[in-house]
Protein backbone atom coordinates (compact mmCIF):
# COMPACT_ATOMS: atom_id res chain seq x y z
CA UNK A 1 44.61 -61.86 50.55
CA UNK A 2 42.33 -59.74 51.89
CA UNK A 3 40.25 -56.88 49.64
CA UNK A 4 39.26 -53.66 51.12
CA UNK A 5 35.55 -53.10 50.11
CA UNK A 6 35.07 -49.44 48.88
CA UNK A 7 33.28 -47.51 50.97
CA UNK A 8 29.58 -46.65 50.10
CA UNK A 9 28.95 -42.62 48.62
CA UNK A 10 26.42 -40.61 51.06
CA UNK A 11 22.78 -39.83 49.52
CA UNK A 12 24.49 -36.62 49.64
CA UNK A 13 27.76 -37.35 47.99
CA UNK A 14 25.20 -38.68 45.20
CA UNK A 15 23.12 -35.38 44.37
CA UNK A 16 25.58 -32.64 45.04
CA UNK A 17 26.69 -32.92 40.91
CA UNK A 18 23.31 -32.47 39.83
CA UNK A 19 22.42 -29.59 42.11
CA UNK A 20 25.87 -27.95 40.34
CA UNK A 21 24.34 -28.96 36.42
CA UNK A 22 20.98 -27.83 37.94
CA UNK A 23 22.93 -24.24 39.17
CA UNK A 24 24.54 -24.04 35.99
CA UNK A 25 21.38 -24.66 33.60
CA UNK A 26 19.56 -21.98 35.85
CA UNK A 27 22.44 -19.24 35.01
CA UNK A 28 22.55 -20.12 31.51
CA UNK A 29 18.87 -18.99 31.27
CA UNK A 30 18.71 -16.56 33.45
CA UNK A 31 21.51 -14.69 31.05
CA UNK A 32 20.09 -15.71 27.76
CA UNK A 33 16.73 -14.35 28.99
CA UNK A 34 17.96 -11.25 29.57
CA UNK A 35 19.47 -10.31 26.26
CA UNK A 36 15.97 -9.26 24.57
CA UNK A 37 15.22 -5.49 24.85
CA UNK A 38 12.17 -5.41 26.53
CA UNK A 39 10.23 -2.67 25.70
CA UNK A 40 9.45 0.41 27.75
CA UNK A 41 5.50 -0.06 27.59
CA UNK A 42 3.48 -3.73 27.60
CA UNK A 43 1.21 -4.15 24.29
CA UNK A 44 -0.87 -6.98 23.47
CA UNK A 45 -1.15 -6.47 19.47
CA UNK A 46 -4.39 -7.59 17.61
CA UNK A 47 -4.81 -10.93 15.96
CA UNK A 48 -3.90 -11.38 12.24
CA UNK A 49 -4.66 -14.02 9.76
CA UNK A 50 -1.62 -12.93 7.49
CA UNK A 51 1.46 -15.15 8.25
CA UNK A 52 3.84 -12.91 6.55
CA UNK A 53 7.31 -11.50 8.55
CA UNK A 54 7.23 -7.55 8.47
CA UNK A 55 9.97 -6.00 6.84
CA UNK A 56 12.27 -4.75 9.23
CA UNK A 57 12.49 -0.81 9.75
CA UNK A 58 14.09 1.92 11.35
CA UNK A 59 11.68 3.04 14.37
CA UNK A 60 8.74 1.13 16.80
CA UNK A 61 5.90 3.47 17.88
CA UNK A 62 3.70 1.79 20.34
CA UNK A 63 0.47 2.61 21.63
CA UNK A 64 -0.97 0.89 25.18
CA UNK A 65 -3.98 0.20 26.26
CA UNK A 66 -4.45 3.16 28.43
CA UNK A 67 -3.47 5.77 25.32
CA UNK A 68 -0.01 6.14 26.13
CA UNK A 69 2.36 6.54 23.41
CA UNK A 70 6.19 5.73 23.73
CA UNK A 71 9.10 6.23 20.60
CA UNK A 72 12.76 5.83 20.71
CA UNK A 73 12.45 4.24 24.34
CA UNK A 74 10.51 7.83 25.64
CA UNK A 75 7.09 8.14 26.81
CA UNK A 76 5.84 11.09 24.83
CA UNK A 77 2.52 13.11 25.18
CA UNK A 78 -0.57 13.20 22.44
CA UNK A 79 0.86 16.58 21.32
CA UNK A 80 4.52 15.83 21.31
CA UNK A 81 4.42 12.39 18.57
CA UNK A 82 3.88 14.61 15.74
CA UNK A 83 7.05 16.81 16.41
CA UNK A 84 9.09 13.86 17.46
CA UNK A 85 8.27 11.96 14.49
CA UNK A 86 8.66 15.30 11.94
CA UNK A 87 12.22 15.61 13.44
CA UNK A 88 13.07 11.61 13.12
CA UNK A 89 12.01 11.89 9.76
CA UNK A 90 14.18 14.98 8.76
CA UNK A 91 17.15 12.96 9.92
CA UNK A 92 16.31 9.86 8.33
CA UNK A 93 14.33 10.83 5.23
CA UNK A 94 14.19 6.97 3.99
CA UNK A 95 13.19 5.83 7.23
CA UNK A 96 10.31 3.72 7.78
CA UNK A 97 7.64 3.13 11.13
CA UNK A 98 6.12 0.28 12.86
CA UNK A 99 3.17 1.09 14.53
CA UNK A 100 2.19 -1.63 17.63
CA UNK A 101 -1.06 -0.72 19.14
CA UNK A 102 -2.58 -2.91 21.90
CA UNK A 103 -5.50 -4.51 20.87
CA UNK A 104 -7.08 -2.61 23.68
CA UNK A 105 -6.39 0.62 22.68
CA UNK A 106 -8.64 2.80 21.73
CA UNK A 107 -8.95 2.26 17.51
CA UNK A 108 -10.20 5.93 16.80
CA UNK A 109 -7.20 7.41 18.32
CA UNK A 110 -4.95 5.06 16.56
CA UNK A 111 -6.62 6.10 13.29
CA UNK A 112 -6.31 9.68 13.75
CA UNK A 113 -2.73 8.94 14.87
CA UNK A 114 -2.27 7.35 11.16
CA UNK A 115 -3.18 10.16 9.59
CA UNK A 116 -1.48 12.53 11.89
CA UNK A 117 1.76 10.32 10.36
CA UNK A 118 0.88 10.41 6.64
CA UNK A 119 0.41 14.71 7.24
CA UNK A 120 4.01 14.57 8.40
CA UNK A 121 4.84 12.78 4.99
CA UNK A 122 5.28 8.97 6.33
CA UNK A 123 5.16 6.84 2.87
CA UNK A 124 5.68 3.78 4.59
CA UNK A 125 3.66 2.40 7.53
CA UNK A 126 3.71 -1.44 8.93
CA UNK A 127 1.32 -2.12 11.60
CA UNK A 128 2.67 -5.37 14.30
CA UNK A 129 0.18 -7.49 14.81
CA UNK A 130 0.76 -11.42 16.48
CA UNK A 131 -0.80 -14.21 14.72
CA UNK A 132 -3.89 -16.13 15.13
CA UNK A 133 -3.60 -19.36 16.60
């Protein structure tokens, strides 16, 4: 009796399933990277040593390096935060503000934007900051 011997894969035959895991595992993260909102200006926040969560809240004001402000996903002008925020607030009167400044930014202006918010009658302020490592 005579046994065929099987015939011998290709280096080829061999990696083609791992190039199609490797294909796969690349679309997988491609899509599950691209579920986080990324937001419409870059900010490094400032070091903290407190390892508390904030709470979360309603709206994100960020400030960038460079002095530009954006809220609601809009780049808005010095002037313009004050009126934006008066009329956010008069349609959600319980609502609540983050404030993410870069750690750049200039902090005078960032103060004097605080208490441009606490004239407009904000009673709750959390500032983002990432921790210290």
């Amino acid at each position: 009796m005579r046994l065929v011997k099987p015939k011998k894969k290709s280096a080829v035959e061999n990696v083609l399933p791992l190039i199609n895991v490797v294909f796969l595992l690349l679309i997988f993260f491609m899509l599950a990277g691209a579920l986080e909102k990324a937001e419409l200006l870059e900010i490094t926040p400032p070091e903290t040593a407190n390892s508390g969560q904030p709470d979360d809240t309603t709206a994100i004001l960020l400030v960038s390096a460079d002095g530009r402000i954006s809220f609601e996903d809009k780049i808005l002008e010095r002037d313009d935060v004050v009126g934006h925020l008066r009329d956010y607030f008069a349609q959600h009167p319980d609502g609540r503000l983050k404030l993410k400044a870069d750690a750049q930014s200039d902090a005078a202006m960032v103060i004097a934007l605080i208490e441009e918010l606490r004239a407009v009658g904000l009673k709750e302020l959390g500032l983002l900051a990432t921790g210290a490592s």
